[in-house]
PDB file of N, CA and C in Angstrom:
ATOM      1  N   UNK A   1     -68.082  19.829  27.443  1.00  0.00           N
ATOM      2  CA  UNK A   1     -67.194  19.453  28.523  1.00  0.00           C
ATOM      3  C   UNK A   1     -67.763  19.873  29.876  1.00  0.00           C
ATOM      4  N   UNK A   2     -68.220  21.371  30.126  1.00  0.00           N
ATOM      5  CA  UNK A   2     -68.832  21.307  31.017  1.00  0.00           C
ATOM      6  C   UNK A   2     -70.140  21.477  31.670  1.00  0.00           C
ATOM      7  N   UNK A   3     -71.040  21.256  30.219  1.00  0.00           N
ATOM      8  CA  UNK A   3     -71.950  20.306  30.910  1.00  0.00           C
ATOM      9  C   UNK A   3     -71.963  18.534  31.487  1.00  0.00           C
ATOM     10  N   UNK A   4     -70.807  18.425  30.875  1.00  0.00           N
ATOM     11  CA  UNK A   4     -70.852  16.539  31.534  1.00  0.00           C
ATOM     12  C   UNK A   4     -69.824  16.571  33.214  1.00  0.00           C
ATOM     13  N   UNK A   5     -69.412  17.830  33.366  1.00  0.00           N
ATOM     14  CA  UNK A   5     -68.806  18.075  35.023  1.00  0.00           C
ATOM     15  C   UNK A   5     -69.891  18.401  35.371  1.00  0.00           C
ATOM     16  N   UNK A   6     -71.239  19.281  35.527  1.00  0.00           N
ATOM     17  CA  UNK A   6     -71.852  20.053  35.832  1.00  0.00           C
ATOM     18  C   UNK A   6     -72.948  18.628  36.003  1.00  0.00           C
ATOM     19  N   UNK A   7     -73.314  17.799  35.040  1.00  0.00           N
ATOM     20  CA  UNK A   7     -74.045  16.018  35.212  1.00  0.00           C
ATOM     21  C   UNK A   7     -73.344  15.290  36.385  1.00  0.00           C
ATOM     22  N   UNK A   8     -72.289  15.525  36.362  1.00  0.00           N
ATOM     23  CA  UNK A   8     -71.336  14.062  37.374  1.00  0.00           C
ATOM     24  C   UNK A   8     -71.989  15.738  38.863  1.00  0.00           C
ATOM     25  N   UNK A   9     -71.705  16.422  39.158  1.00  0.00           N
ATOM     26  CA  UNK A   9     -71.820  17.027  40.372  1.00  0.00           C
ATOM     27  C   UNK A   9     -73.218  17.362  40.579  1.00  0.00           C
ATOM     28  N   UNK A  10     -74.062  16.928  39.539  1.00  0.00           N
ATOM     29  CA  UNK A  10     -75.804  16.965  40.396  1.00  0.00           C
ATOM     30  C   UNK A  10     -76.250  15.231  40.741  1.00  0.00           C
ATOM     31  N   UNK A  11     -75.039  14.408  40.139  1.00  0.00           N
ATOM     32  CA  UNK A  11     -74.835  12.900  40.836  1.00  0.00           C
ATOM     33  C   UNK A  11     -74.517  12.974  42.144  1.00  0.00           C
ATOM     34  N   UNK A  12     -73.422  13.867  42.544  1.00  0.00           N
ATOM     35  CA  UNK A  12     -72.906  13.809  43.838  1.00  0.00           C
ATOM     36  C   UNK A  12     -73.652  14.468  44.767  1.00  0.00           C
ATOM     37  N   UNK A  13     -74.468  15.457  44.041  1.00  0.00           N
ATOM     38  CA  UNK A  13     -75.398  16.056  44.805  1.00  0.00           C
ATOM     39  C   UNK A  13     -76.844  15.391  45.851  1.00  0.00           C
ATOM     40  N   UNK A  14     -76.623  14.589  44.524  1.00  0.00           N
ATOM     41  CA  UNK A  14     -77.980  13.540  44.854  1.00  0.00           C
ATOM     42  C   UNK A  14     -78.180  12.381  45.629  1.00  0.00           C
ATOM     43  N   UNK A  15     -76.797  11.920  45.486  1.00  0.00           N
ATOM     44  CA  UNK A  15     -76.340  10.579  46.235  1.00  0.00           C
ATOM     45  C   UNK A  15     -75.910  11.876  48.087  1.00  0.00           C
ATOM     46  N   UNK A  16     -75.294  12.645  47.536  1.00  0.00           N
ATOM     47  CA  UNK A  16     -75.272  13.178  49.024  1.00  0.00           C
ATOM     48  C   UNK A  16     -76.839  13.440  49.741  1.00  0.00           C
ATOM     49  N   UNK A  17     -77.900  13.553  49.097  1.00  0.00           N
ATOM     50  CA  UNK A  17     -79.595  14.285  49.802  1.00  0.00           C
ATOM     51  C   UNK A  17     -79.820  12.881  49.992  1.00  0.00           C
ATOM     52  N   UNK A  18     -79.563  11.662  49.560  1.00  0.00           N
ATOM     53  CA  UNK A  18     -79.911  10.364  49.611  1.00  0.00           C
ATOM     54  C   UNK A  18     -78.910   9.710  51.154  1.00  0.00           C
ATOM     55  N   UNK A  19     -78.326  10.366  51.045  1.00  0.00           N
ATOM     56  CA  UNK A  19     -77.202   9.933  52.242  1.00  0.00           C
ATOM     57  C   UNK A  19     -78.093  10.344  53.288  1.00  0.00           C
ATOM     58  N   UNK A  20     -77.908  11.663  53.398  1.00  0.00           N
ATOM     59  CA  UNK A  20     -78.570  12.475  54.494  1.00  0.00           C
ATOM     60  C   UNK A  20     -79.901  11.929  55.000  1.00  0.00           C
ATOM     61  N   UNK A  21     -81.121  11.708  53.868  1.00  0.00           N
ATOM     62  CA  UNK A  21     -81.883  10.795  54.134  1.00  0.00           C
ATOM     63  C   UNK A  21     -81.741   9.872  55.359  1.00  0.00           C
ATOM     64  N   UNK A  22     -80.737   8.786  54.735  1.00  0.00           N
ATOM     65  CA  UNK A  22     -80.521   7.673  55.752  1.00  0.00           C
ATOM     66  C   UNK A  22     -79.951   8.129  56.794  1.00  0.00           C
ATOM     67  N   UNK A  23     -79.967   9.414  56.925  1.00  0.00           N
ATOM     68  CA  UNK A  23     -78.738   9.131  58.364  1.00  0.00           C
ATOM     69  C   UNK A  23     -79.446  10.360  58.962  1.00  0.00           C
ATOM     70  N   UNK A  24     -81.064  10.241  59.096  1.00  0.00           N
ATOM     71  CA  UNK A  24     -81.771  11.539  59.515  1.00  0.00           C
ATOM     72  C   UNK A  24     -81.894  12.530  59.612  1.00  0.00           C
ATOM     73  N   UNK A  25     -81.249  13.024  58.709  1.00  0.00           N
ATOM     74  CA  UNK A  25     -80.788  14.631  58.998  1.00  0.00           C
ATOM     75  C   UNK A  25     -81.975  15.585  58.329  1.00  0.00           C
ATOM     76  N   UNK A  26     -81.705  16.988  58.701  1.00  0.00           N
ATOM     77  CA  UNK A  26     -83.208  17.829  58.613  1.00  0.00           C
ATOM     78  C   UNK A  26     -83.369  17.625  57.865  1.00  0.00           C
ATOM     79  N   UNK A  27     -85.073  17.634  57.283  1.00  0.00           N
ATOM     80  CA  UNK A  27     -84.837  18.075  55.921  1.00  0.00           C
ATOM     81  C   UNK A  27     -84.957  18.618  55.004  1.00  0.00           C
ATOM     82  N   UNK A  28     -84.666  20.155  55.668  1.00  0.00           N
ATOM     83  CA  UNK A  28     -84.394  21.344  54.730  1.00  0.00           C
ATOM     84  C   UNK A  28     -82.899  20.723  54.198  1.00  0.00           C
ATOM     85  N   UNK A  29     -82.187  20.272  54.473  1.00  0.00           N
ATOM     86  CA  UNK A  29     -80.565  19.739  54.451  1.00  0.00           C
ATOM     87  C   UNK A  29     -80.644  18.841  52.863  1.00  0.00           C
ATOM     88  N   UNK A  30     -82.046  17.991  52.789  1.00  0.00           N
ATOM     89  CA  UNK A  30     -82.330  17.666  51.793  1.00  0.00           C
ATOM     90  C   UNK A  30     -82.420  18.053  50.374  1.00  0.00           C
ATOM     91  N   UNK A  31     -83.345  18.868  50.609  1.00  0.00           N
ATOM     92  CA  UNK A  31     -84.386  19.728  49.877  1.00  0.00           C
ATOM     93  C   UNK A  31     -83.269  20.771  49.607  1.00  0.00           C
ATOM     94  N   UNK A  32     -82.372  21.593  49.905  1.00  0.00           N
ATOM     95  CA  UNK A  32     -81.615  22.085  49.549  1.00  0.00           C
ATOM     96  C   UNK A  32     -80.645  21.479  48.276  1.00  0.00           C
ATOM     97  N   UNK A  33     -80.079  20.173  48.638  1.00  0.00           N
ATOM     98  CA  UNK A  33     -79.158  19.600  48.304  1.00  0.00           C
ATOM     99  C   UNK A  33     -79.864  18.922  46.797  1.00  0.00           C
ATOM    100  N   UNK A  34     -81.139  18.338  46.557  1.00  0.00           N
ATOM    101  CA  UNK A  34     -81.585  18.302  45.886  1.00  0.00           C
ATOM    102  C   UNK A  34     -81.996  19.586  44.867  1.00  0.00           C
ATOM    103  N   UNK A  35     -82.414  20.630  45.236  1.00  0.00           N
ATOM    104  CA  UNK A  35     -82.485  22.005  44.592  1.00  0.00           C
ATOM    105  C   UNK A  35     -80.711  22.252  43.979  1.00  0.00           C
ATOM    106  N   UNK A  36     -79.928  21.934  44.639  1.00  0.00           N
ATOM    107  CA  UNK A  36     -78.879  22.407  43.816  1.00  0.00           C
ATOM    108  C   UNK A  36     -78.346  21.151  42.700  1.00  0.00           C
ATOM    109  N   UNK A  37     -78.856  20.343  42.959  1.00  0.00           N
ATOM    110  CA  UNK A  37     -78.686  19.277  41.679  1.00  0.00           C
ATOM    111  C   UNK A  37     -79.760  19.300  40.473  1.00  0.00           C
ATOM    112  N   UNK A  38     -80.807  20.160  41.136  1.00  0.00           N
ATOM    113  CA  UNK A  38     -81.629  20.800  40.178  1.00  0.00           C
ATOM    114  C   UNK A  38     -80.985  21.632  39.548  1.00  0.00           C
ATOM    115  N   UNK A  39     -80.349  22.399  39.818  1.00  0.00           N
ATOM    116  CA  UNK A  39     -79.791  23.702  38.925  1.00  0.00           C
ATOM    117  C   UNK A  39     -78.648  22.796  38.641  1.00  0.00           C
ATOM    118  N   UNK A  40     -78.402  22.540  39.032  1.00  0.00           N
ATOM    119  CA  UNK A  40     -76.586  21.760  37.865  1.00  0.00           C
ATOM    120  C   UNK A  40     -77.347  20.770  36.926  1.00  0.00           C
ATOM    121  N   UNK A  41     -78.050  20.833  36.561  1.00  0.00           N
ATOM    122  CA  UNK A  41     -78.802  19.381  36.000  1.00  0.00           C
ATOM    123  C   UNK A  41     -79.148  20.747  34.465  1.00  0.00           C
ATOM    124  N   UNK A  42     -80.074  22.051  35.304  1.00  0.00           N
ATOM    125  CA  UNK A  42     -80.555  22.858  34.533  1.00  0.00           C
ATOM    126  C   UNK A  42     -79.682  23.906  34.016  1.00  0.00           C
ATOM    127  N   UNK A  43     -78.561  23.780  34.227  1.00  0.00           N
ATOM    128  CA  UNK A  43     -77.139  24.874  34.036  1.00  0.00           C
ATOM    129  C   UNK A  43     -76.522  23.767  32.873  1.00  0.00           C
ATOM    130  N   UNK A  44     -76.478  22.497  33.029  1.00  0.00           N
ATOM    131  CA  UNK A  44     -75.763  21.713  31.896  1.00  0.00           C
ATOM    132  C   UNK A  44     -76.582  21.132  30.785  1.00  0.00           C
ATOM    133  N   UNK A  45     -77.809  21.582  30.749  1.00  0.00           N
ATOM    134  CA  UNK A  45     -79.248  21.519  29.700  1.00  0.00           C
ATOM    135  C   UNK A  45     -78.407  22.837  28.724  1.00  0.00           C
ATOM    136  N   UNK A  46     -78.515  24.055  29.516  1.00  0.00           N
ATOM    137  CA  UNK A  46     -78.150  25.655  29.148  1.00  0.00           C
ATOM    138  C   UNK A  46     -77.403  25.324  28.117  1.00  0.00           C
ATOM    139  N   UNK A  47     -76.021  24.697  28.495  1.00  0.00           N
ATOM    140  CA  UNK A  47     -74.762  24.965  28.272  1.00  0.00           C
ATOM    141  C   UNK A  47     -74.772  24.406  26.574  1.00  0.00           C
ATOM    142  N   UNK A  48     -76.040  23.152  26.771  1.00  0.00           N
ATOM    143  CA  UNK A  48     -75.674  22.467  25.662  1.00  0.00           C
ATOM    144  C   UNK A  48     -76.488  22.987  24.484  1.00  0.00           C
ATOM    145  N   UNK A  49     -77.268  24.496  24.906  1.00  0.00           N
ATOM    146  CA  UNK A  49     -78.088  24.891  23.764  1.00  0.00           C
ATOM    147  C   UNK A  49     -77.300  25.757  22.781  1.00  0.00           C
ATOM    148  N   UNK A  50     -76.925  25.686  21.409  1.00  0.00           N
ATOM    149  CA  UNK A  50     -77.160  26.811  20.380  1.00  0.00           C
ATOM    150  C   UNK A  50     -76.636  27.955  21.044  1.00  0.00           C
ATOM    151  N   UNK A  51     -75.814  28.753  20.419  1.00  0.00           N
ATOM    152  CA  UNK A  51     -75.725  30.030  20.557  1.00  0.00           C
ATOM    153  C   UNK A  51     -76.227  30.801  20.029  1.00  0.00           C
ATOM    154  N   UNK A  52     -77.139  31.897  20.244  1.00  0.00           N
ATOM    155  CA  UNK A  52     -77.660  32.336  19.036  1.00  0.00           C
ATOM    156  C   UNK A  52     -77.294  34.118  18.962  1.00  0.00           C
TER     157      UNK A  52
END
């Protein structure tokens, strides 16, 4: 369950660094925003491993 919230919010993440893109903004503003859809991407990989 929440790895598939943790998938839909590195979507929103991404479509937001893609926004920003178009609408010039810095882009550390980017690169940030992308890094945190990295980790929600790599937090809902986690979630779905084995407990051991």
């Amino acid at each position: 369950m929440w790895s598939l919230v943790l998938m839909g919010l590195a979507g929103l993440l991404v479509g937001g660094a893609l926004s920003f893109r178009q609408q010039k903004s810095p882009r550390w503003v980017q690169i940030v925003f992308y890094g945190l859809a990295g980790m929600s991407l790599l937090a809902a990989y986690l979630l779905t491993l084995p407990a051991s």
